[in-house]
N, C-alpha and C. Protein backbone atom coordinates (compact mmCIF):
# COMPACT_ATOMS: atom_id res chain seq x y z
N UNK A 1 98.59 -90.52 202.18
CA UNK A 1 97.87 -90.18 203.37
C UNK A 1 96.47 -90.79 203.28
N UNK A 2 96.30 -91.52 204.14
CA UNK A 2 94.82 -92.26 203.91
C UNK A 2 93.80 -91.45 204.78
N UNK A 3 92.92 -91.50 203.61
CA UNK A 3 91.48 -90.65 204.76
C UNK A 3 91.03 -91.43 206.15
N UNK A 4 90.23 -90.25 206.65
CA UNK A 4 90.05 -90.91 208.04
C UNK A 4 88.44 -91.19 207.88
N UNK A 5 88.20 -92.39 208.37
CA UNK A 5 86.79 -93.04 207.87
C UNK A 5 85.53 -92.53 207.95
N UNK A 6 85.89 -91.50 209.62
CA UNK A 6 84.48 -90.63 210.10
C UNK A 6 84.87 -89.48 209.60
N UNK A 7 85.24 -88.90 208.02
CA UNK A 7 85.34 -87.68 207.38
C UNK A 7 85.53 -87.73 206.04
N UNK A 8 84.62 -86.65 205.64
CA UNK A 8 84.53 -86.42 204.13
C UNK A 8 85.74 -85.87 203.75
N UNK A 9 86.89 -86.16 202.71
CA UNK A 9 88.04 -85.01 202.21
C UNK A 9 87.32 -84.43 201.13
N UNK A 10 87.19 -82.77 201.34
CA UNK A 10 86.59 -82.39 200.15
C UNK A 10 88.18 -81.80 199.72
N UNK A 11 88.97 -81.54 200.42
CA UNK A 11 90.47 -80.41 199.74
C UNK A 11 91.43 -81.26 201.19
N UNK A 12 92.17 -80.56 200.48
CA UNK A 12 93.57 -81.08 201.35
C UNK A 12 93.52 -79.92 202.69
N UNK A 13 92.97 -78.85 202.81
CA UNK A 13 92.73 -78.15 204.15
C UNK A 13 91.02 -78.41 204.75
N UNK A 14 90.28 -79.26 203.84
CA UNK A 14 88.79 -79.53 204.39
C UNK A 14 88.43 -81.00 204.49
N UNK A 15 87.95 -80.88 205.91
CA UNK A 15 87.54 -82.32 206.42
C UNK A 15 85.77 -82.27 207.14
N UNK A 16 85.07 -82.72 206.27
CA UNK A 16 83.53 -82.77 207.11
C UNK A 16 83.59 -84.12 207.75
N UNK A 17 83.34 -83.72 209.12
CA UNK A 17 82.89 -85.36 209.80
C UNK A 17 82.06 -85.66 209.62
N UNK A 18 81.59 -87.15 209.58
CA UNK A 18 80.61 -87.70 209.26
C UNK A 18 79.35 -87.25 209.89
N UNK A 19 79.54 -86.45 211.40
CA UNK A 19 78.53 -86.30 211.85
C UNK A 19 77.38 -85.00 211.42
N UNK A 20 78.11 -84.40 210.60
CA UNK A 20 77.78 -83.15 209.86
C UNK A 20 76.84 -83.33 208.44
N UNK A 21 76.59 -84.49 208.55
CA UNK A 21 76.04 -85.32 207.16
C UNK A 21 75.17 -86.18 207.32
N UNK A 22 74.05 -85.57 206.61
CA UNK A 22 72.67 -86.17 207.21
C UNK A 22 72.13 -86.76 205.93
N UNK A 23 71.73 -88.42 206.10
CA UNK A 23 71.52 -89.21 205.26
C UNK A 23 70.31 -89.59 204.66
N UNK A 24 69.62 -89.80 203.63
CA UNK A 24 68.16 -90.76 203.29
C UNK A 24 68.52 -91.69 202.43
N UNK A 25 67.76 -92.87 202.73
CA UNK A 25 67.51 -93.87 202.05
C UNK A 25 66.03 -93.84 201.52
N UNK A 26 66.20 -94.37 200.56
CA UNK A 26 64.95 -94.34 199.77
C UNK A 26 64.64 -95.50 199.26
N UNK A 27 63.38 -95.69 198.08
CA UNK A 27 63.58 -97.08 197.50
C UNK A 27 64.01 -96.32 195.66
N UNK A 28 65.05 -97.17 194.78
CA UNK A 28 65.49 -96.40 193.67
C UNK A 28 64.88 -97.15 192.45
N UNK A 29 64.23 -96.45 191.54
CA UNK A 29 63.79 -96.67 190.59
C UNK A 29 65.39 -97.34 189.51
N UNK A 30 65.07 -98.15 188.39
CA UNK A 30 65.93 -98.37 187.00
C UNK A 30 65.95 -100.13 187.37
N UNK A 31 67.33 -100.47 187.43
CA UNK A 31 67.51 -101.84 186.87
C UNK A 31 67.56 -102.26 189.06
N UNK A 32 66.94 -103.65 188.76
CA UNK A 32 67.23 -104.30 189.99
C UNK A 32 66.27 -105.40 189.97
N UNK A 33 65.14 -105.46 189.24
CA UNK A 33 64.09 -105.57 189.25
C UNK A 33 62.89 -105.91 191.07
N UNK A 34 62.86 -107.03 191.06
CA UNK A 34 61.85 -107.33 192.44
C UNK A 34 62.87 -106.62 193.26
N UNK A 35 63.97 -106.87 193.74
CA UNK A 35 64.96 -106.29 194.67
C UNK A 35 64.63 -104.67 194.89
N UNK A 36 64.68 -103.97 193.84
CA UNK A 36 64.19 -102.63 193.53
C UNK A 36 63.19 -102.07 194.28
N UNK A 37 62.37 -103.27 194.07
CA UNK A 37 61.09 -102.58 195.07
C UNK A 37 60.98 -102.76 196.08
N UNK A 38 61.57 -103.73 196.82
CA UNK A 38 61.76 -103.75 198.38
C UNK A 38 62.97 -103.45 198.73
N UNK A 39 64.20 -102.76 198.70
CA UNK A 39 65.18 -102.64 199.05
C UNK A 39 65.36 -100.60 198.80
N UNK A 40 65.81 -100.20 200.16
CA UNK A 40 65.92 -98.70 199.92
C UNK A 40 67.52 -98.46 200.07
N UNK A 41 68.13 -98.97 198.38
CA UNK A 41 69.19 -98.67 197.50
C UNK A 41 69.54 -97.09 197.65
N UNK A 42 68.58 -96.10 197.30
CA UNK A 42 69.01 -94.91 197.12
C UNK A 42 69.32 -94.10 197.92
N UNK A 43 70.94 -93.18 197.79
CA UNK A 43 71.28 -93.23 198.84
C UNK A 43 71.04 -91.03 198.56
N UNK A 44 70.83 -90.43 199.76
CA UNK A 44 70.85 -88.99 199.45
C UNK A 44 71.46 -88.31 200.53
N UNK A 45 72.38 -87.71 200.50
CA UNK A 45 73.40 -86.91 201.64
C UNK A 45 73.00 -85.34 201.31
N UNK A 46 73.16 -85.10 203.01
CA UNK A 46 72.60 -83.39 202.87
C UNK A 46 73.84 -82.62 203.96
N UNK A 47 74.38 -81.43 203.12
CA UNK A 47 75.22 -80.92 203.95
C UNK A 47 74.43 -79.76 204.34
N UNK A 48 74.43 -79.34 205.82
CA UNK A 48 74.05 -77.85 206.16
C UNK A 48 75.27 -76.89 205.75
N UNK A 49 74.96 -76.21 205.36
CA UNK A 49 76.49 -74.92 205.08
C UNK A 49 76.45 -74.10 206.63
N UNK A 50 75.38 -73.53 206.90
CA UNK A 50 75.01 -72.53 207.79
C UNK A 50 75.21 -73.16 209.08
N UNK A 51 75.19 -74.57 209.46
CA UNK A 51 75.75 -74.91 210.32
C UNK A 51 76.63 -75.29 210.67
N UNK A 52 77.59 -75.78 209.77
CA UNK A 52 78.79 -76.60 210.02
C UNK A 52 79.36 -76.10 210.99
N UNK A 53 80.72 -76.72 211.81
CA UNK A 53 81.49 -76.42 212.45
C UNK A 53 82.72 -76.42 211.56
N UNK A 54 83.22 -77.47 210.55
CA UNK A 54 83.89 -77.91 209.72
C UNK A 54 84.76 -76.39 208.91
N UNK A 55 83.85 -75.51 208.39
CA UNK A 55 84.10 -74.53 207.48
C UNK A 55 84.79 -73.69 208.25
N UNK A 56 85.65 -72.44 207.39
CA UNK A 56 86.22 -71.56 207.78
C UNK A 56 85.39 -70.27 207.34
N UNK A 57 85.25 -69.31 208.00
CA UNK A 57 84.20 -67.81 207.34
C UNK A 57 84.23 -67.84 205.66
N UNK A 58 85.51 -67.68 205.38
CA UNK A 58 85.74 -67.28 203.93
C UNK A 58 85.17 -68.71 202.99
N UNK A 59 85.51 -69.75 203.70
CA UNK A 59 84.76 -71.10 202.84
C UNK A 59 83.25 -71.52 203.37
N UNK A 60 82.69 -71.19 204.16
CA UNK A 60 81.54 -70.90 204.72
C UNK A 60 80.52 -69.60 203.66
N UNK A 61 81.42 -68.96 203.38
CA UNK A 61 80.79 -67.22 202.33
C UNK A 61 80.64 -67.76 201.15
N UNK A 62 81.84 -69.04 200.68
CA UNK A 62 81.92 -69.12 198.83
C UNK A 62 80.99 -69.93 198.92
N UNK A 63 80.60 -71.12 199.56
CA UNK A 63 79.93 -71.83 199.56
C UNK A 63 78.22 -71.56 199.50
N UNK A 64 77.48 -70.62 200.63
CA UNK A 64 76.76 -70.09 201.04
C UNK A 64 75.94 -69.48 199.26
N UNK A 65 77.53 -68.49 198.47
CA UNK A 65 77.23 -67.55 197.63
C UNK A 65 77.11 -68.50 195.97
N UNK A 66 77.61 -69.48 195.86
CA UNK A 66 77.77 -70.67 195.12
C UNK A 66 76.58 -71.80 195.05
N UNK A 67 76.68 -72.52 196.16
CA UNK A 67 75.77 -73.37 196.39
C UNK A 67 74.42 -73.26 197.52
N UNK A 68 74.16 -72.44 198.12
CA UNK A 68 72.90 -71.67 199.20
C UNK A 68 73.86 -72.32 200.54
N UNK A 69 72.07 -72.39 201.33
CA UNK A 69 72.44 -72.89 202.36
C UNK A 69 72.56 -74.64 202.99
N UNK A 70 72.25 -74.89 201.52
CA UNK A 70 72.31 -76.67 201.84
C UNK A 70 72.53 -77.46 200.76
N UNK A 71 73.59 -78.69 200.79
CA UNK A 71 73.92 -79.02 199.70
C UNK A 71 73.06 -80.37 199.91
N UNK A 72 72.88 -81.16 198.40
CA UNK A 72 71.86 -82.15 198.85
C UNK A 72 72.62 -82.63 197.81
N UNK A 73 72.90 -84.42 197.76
CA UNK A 73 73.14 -84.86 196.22
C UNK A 73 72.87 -86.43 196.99
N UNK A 74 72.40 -87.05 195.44
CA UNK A 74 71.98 -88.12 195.37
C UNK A 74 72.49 -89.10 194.65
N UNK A 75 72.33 -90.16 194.97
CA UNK A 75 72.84 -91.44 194.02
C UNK A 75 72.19 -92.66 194.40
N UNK A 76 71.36 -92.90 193.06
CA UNK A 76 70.68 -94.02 192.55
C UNK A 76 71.50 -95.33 191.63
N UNK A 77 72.41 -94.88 191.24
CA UNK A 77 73.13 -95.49 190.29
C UNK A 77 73.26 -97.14 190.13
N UNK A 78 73.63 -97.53 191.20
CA UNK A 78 74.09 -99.26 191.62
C UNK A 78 73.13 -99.80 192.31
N UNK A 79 73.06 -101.12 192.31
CA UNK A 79 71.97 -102.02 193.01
C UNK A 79 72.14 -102.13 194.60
N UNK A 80 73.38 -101.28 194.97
CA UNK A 80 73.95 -101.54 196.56
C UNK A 80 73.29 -100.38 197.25
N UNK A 81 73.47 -100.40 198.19
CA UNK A 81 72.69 -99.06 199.17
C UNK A 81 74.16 -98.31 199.61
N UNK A 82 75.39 -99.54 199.58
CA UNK A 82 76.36 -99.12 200.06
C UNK A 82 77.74 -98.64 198.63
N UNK A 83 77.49 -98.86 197.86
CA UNK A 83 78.01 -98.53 196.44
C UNK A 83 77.20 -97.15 196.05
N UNK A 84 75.90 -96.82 196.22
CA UNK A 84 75.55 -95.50 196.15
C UNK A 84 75.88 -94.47 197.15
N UNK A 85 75.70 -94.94 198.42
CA UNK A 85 76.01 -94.04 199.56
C UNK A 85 77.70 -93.29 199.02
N UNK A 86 78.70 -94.58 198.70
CA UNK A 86 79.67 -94.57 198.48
C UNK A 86 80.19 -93.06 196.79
N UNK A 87 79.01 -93.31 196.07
CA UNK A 87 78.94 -92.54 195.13
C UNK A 87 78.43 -90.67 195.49
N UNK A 88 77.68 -91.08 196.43
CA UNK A 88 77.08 -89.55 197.22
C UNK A 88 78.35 -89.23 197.50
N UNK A 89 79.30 -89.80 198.06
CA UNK A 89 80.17 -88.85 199.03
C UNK A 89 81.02 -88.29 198.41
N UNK A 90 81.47 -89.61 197.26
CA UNK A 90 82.00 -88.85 196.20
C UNK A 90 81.64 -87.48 195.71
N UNK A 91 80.36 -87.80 195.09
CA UNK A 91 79.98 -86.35 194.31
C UNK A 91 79.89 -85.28 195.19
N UNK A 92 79.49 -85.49 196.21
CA UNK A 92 79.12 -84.28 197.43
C UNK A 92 80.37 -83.84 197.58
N UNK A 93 81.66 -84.14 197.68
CA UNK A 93 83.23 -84.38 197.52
C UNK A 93 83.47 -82.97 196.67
N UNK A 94 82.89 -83.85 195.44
CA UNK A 94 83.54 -83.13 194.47
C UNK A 94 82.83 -82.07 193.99
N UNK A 95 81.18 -81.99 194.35
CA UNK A 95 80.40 -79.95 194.34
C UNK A 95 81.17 -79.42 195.31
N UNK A 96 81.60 -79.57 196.44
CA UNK A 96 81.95 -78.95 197.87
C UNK A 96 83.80 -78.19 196.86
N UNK A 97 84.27 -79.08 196.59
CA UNK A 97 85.49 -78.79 196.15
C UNK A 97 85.29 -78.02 194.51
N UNK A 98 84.43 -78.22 193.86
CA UNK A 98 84.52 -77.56 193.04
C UNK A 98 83.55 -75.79 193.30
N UNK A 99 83.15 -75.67 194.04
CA UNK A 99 82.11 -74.77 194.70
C UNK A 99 83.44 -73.55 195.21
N UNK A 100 84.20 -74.55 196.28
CA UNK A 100 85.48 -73.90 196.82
C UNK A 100 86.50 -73.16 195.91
N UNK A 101 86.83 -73.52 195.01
CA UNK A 101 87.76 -73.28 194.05
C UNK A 101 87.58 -71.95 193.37
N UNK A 102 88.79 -71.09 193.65
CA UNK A 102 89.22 -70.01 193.61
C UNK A 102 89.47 -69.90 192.21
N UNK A 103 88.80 -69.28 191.29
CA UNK A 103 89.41 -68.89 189.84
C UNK A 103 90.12 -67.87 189.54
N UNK A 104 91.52 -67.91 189.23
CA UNK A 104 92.64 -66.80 188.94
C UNK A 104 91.71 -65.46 187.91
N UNK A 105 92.28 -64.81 188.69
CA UNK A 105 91.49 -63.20 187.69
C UNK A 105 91.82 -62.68 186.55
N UNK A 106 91.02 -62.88 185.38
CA UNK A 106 91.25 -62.53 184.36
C UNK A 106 92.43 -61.42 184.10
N UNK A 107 93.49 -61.15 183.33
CA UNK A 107 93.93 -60.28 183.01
C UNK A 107 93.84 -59.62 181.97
N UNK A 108 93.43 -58.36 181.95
CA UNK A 108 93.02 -57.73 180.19
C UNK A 108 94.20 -57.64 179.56
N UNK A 109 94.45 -58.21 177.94
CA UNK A 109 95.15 -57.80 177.22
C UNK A 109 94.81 -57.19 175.76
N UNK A 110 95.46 -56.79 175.01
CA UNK A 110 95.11 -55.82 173.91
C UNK A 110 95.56 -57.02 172.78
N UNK A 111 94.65 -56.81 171.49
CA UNK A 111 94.91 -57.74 170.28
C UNK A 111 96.36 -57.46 169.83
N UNK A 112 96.71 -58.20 169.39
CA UNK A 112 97.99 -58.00 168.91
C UNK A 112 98.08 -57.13 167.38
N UNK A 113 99.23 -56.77 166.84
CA UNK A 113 98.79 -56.05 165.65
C UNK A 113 98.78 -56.53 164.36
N UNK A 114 99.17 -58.01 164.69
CA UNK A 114 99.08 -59.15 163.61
C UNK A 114 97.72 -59.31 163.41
N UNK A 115 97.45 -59.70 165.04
CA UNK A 115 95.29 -59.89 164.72
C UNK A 115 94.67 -59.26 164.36
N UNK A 116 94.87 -57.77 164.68
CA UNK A 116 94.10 -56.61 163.93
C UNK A 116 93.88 -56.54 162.65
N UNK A 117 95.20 -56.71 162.31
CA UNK A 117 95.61 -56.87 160.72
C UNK A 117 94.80 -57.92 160.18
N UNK A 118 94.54 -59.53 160.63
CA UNK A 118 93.80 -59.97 159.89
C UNK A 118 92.48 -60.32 159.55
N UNK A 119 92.16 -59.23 161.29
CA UNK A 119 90.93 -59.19 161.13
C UNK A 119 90.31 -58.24 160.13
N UNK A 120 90.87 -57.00 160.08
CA UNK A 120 90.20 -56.42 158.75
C UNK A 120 90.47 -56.92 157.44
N UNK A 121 91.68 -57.38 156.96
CA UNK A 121 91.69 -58.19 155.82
C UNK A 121 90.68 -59.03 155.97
N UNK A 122 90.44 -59.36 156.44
CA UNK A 122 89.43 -60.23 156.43
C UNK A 122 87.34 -59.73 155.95
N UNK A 123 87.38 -58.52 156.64
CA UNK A 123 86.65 -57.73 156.55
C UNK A 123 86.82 -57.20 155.31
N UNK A 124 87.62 -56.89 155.10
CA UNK A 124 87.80 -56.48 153.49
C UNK A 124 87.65 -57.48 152.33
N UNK A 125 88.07 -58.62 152.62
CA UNK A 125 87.63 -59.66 151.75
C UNK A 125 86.15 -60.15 151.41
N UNK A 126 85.27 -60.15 152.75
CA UNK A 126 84.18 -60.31 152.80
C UNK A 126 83.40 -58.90 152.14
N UNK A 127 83.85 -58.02 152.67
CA UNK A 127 83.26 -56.92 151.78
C UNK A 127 83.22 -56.91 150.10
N UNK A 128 84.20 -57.46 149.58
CA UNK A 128 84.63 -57.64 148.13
C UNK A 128 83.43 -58.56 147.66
N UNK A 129 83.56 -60.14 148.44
CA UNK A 129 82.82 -60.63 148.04
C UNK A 129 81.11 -60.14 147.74
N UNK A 130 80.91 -58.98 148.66
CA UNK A 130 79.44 -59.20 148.22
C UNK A 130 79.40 -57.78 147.62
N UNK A 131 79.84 -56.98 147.45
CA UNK A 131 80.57 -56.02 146.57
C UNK A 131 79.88 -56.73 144.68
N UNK A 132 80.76 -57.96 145.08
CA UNK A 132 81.22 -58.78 143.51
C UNK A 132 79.23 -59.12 143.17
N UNK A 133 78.86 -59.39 144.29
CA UNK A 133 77.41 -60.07 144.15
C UNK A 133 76.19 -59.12 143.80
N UNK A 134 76.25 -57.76 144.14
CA UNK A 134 75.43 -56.84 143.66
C UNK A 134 74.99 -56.66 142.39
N UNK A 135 74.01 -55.80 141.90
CA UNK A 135 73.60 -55.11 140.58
C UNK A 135 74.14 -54.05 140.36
N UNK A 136 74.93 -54.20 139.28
CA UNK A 136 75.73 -53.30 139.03
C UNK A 136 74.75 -51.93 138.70
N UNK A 137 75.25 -50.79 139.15
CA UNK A 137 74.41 -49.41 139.01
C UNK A 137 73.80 -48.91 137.87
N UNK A 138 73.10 -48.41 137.76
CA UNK A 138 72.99 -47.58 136.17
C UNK A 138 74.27 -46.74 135.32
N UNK A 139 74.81 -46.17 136.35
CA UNK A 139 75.97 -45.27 135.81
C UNK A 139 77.62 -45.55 136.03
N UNK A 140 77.13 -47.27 136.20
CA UNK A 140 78.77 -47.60 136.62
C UNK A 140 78.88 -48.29 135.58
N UNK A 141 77.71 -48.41 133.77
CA UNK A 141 77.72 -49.55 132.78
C UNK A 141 78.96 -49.05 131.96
């Protein structure tokens, strides 16, 4: 399934249109040299949460409670304006989708009675050892 050009895929049920995505160019500091300083390479994408149309309540709430009310990410990385832009959307991609993501709920379980077991052997061993390391008492000669 190929993406559609005017939309971000952050998940297979989320699509931001492009128009929901507000851009800066900048000029980017590192390797480029003269180019560097006249060329505004750096690319910075800003999502509103609080406004979208895009979101659903419940992905609108995780987001909001996760990441606030505005996501911002940047990329300086490459000498292109269009190889960074290209890298923003990515990453913005992949906070939005990792932000979203539902973590299964812990389930409590009890040690087993093997582990118990070797955890105090264990405790007991260490106890021995420094047991062994003491001064022996006056009335234990």
């Amino acid at each position: 399934m190929a993406d559609d050009p005017g939309s971000l895929r952050v998940s297979g049920s989320l699509r931001i249109p492009d128009r929901e995505l507000r851009w800066r160019f900048t000029r980017s500091g590192g390797p480029g040299g003269q180019h560097a300083n006249t060329a505004d390479t750096r690319a910075e994408v800003t999502f509103d949460v609080l406004a979208s149309e895009s979101l659903g309540p419940r992905q609108r709430a995780r987001l909001l409670e996760r990441l606030g009310p505005e996501v911002r990410v940047t990329a300086a990385d490459e000498r292109s304006q269009a190889r960074n832009r290209d890298l923003a959307r990515r990453r913005l991609a992949a906070r939005l989708a990792d932000a979203l993501r539902v973590d299964a709920p812990r389930r409590a379980t009890r040690p087993s009675a093997a582990s118990v077991g070797r955890r105090l052997e264990a405790k007991r061993r260490q106890s021995a050892k420094k047991a062994e390391r003491r001064r022996p008492r006056p009335d234990d000669r």
